[in-house]
PDB file of N, CA and C in Angstrom:
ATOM      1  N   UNK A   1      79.530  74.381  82.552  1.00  0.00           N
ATOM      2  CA  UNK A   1      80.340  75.499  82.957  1.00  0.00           C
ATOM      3  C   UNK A   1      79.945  76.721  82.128  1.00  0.00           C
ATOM      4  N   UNK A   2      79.876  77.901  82.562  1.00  0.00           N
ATOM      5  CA  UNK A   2      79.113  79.112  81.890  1.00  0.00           C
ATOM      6  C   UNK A   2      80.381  80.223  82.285  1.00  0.00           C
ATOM      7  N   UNK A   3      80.814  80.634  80.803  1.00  0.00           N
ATOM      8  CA  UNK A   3      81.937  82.008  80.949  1.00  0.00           C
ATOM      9  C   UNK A   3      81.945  82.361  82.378  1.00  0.00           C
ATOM     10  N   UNK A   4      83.269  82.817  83.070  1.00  0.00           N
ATOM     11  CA  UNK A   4      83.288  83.690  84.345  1.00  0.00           C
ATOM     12  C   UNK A   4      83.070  82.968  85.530  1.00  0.00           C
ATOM     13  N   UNK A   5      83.388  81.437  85.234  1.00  0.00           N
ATOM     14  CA  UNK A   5      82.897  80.078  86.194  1.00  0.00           C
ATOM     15  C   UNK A   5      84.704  80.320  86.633  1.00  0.00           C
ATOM     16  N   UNK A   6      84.551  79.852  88.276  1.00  0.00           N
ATOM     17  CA  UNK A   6      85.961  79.811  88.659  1.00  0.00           C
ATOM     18  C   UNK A   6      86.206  78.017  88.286  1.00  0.00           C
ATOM     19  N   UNK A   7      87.386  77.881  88.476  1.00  0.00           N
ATOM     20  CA  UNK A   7      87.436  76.367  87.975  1.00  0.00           C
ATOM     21  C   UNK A   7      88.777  75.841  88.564  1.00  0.00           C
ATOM     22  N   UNK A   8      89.026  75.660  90.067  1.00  0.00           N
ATOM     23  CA  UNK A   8      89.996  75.138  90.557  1.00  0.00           C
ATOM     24  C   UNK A   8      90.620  74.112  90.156  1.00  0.00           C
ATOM     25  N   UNK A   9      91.858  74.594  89.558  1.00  0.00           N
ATOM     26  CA  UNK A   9      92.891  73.554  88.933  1.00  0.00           C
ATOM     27  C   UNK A   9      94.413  73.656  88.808  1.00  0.00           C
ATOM     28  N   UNK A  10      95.241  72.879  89.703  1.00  0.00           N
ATOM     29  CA  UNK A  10      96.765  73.388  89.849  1.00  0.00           C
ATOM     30  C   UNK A  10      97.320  74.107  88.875  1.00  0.00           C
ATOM     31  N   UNK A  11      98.145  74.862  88.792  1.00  0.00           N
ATOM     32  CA  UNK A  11      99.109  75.575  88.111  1.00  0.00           C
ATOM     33  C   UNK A  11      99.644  74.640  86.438  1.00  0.00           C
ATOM     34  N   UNK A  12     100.036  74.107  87.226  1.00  0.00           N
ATOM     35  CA  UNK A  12     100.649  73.266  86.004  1.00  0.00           C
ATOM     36  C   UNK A  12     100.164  72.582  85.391  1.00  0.00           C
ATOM     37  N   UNK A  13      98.684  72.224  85.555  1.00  0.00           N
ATOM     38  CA  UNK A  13      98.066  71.828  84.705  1.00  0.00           C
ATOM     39  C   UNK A  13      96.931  72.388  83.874  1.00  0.00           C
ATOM     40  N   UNK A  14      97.044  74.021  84.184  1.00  0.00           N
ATOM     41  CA  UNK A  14      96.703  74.953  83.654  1.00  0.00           C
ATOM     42  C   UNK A  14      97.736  75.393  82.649  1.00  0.00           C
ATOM     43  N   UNK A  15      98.581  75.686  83.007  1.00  0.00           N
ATOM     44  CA  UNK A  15      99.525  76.054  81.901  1.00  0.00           C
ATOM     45  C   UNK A  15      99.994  74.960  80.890  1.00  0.00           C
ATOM     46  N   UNK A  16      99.990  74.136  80.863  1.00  0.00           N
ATOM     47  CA  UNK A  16      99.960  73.164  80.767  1.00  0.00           C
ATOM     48  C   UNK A  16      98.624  73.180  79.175  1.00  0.00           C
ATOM     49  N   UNK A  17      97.769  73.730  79.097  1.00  0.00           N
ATOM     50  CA  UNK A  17      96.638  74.284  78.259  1.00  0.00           C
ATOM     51  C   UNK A  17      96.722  74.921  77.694  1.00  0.00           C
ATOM     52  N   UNK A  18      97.653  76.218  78.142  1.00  0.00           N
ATOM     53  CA  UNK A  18      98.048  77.298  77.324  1.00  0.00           C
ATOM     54  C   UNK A  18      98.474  76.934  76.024  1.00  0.00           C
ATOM     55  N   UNK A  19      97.487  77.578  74.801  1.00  0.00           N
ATOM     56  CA  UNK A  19      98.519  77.691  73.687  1.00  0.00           C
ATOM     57  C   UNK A  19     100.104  78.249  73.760  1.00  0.00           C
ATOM     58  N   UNK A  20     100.948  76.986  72.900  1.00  0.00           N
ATOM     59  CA  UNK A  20     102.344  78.330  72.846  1.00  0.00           C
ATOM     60  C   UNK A  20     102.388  78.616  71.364  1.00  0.00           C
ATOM     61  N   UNK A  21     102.296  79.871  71.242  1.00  0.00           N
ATOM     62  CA  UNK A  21     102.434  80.953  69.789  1.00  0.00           C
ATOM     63  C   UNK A  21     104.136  81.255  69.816  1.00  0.00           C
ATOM     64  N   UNK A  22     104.456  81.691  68.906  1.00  0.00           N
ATOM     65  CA  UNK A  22     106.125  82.248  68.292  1.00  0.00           C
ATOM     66  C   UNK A  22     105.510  84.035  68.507  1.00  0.00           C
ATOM     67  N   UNK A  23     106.293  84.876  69.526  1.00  0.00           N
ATOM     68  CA  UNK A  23     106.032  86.077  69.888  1.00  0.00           C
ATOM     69  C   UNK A  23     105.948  86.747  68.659  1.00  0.00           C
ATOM     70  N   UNK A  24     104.704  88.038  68.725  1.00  0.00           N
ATOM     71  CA  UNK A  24     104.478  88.627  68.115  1.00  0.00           C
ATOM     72  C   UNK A  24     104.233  89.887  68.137  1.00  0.00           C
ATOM     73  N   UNK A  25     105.540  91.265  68.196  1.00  0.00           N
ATOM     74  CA  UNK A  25     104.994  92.259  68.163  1.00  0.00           C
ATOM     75  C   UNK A  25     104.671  92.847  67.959  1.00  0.00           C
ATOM     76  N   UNK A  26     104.013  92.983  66.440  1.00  0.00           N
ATOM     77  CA  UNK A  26     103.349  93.808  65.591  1.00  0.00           C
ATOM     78  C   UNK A  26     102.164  94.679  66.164  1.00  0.00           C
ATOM     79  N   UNK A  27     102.783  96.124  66.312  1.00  0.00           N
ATOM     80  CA  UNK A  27     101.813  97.247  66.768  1.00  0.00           C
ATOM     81  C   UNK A  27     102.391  97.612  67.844  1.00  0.00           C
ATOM     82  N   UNK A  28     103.144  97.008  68.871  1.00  0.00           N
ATOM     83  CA  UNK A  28     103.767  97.387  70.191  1.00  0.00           C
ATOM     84  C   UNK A  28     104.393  98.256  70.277  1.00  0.00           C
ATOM     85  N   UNK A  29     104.153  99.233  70.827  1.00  0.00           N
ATOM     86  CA  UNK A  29     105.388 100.242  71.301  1.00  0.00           C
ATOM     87  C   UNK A  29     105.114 100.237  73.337  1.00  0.00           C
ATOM     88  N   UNK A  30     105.999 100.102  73.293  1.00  0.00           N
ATOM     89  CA  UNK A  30     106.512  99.991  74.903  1.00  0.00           C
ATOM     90  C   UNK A  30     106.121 101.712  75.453  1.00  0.00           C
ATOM     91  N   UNK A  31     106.613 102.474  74.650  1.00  0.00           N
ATOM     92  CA  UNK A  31     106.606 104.090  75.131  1.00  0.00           C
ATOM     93  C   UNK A  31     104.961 104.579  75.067  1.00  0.00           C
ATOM     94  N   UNK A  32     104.225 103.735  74.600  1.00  0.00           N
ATOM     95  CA  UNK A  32     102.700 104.074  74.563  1.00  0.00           C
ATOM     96  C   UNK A  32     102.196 103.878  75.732  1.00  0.00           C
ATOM     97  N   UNK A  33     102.692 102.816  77.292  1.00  0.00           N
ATOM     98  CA  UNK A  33     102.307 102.902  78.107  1.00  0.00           C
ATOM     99  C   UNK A  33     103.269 103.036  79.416  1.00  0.00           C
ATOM    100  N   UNK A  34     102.499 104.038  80.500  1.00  0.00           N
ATOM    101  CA  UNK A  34     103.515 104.272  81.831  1.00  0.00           C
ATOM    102  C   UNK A  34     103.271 102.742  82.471  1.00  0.00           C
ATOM    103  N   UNK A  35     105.023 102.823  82.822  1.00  0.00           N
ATOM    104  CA  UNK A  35     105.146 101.260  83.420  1.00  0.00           C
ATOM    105  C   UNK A  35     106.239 101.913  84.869  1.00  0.00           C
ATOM    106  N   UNK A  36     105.744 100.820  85.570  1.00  0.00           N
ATOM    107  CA  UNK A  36     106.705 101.082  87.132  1.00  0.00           C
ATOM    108  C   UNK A  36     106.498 102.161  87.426  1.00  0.00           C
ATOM    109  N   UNK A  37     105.368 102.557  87.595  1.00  0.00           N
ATOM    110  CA  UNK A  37     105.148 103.981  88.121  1.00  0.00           C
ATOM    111  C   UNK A  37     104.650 103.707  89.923  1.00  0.00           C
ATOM    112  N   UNK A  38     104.704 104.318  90.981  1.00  0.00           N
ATOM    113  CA  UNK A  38     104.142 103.953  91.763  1.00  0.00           C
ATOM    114  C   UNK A  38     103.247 104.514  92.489  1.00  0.00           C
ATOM    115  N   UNK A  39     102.191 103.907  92.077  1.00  0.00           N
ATOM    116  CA  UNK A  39     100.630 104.263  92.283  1.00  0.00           C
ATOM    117  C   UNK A  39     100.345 104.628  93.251  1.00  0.00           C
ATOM    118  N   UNK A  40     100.809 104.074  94.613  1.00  0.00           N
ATOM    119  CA  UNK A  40     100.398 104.091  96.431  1.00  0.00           C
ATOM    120  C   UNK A  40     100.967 105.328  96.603  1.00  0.00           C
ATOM    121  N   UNK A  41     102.513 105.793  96.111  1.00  0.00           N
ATOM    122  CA  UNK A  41     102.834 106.570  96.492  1.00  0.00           C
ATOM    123  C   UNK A  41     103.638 106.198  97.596  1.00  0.00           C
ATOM    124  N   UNK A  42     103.883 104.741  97.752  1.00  0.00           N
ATOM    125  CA  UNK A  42     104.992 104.027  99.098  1.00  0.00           C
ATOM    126  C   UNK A  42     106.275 103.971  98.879  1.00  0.00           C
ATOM    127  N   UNK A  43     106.516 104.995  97.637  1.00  0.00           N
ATOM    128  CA  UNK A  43     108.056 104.984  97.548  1.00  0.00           C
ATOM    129  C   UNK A  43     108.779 103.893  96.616  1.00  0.00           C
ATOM    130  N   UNK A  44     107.829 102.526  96.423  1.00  0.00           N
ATOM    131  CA  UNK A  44     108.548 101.930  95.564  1.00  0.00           C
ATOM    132  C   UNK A  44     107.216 101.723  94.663  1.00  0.00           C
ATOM    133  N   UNK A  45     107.847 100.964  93.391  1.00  0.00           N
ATOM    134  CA  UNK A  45     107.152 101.397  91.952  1.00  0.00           C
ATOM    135  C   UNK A  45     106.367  99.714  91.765  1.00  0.00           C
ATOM    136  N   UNK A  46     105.742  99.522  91.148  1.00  0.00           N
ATOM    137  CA  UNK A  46     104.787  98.407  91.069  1.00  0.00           C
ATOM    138  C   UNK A  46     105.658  97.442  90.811  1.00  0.00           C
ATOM    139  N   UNK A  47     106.063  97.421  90.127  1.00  0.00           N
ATOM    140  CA  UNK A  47     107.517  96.406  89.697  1.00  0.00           C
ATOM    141  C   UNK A  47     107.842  95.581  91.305  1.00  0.00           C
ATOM    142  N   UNK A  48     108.487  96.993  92.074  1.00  0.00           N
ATOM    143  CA  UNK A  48     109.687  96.653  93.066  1.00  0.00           C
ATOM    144  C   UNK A  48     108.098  95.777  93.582  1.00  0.00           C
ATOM    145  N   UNK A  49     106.915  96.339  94.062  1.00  0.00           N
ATOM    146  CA  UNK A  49     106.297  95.997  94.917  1.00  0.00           C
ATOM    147  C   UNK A  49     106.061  94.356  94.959  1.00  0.00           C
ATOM    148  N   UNK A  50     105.671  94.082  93.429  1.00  0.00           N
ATOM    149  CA  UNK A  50     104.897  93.068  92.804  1.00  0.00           C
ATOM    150  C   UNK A  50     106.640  92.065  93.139  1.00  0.00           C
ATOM    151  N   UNK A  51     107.644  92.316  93.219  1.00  0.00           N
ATOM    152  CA  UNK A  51     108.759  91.476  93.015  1.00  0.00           C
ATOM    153  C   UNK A  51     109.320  90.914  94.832  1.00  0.00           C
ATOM    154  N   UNK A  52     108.575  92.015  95.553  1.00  0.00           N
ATOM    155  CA  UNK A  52     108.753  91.708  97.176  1.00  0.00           C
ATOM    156  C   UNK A  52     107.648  91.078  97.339  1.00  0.00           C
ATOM    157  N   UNK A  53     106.692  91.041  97.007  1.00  0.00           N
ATOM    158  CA  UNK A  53     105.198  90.548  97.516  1.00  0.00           C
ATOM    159  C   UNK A  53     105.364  88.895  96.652  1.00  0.00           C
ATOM    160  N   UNK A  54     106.090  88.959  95.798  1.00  0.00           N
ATOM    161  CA  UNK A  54     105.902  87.276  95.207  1.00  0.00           C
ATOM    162  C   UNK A  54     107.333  86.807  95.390  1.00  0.00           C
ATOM    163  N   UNK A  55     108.273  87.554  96.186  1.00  0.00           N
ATOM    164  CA  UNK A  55     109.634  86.426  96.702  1.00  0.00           C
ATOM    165  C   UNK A  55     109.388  85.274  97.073  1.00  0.00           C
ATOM    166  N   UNK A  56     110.136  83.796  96.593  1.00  0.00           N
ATOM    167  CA  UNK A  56     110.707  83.234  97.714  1.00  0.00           C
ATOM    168  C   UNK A  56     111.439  83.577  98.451  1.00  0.00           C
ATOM    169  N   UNK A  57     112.873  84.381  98.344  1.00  0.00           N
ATOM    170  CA  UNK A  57     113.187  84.533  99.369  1.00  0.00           C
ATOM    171  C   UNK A  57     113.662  86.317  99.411  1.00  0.00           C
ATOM    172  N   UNK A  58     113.278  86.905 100.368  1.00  0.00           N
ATOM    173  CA  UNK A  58     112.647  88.495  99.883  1.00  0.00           C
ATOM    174  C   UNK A  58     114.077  88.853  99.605  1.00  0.00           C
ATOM    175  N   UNK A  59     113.707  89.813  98.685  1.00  0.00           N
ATOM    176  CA  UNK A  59     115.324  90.870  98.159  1.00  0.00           C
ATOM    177  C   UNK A  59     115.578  91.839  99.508  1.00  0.00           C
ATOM    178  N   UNK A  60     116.564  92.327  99.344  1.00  0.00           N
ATOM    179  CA  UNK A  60     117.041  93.674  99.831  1.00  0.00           C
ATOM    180  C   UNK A  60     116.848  94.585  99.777  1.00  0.00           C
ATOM    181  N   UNK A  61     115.657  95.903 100.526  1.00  0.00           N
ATOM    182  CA  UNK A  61     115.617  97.045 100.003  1.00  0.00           C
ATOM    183  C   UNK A  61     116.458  98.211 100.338  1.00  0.00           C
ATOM    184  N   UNK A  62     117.153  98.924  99.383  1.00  0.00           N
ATOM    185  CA  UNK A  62     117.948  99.841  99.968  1.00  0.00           C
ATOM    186  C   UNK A  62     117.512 101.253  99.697  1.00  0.00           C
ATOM    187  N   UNK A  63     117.903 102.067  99.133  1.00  0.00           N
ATOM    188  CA  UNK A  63     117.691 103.653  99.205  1.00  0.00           C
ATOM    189  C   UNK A  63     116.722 103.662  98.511  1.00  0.00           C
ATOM    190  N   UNK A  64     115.754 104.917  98.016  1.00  0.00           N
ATOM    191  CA  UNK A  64     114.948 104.385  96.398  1.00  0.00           C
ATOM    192  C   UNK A  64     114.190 103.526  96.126  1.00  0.00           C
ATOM    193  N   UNK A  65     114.027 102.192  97.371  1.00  0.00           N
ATOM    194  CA  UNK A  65     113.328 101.088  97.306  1.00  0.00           C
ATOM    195  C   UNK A  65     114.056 100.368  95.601  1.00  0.00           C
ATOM    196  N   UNK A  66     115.678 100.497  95.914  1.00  0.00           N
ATOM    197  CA  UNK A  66     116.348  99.787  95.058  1.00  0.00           C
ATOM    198  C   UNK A  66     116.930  98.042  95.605  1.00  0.00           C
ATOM    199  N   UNK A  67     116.137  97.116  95.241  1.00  0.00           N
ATOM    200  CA  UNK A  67     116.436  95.837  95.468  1.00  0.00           C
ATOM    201  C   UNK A  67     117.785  95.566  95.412  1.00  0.00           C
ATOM    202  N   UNK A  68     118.054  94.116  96.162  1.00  0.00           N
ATOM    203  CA  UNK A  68     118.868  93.116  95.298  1.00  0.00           C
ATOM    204  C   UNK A  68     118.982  91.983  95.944  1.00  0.00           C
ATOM    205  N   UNK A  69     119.441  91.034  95.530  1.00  0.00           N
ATOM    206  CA  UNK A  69     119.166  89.801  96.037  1.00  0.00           C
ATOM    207  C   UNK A  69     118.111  89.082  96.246  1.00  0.00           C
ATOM    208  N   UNK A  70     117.467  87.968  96.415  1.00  0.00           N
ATOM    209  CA  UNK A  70     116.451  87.562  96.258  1.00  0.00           C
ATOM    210  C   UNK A  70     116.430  86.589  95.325  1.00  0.00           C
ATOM    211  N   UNK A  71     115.078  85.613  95.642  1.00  0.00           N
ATOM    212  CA  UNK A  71     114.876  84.543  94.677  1.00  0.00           C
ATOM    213  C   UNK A  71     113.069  84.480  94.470  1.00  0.00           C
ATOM    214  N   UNK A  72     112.774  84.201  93.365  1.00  0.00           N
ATOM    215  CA  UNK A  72     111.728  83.746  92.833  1.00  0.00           C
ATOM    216  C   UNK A  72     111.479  82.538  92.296  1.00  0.00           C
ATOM    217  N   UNK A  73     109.777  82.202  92.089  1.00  0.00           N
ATOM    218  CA  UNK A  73     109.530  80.814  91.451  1.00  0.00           C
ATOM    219  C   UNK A  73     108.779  81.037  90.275  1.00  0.00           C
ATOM    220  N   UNK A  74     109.145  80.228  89.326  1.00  0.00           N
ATOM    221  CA  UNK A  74     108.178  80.666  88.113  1.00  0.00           C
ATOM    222  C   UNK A  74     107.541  79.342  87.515  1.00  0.00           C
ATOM    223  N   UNK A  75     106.289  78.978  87.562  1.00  0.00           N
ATOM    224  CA  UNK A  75     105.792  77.995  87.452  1.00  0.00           C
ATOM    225  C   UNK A  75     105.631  78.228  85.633  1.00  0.00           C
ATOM    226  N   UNK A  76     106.108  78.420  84.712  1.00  0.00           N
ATOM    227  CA  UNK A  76     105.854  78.273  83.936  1.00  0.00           C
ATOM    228  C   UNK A  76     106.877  77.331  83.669  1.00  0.00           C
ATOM    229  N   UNK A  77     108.347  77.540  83.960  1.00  0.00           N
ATOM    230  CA  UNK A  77     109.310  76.832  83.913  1.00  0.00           C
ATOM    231  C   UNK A  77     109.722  75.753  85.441  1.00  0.00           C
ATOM    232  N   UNK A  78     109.100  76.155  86.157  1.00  0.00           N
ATOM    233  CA  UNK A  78     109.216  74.766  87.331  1.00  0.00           C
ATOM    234  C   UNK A  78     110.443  75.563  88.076  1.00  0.00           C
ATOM    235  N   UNK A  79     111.216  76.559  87.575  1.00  0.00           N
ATOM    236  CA  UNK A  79     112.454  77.082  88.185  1.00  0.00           C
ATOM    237  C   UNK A  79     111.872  77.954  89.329  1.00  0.00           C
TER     238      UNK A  79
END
């Protein structure tokens, strides 16, 4: 296998590999980078987009492209 090799292998047994470290934020400042900004210009912000595009079951969009409701899956936790 040579760096940059794809390597098909379920989820969970990828993560599953992951080191787990004790969080560390030394150096972080949050205000150093623009977040939820929306790039397309479609009215809603990367966030909203990225949170409709990976529903299980899609939220609600209302004014603002302000959500609610909805469900997600997170394979890190199986939830």
């Amino acid at each position: 296998m040579q760096p940059g090799d794809t390597v098909p292998l379920p989820v969970q047994d990828a993560l599953a590999q992951l080191p787990v470290r004790t969080e560390d934020r030394t150096g972080h400042e949050r205000t150093a980078f623009e977040h939820w900004v929306d790039v397309d210009r479609g009215g809603c912000t990367t966030r909203a987009e990225v949170l409709k595009a990976e529903a299980a079951t899609a939220p609600e969009q209302g004014a603002n492209c302000r959500l609610s409701g909805g469900a997600w899956y997170s394979a890190y936790d199986d939830r």
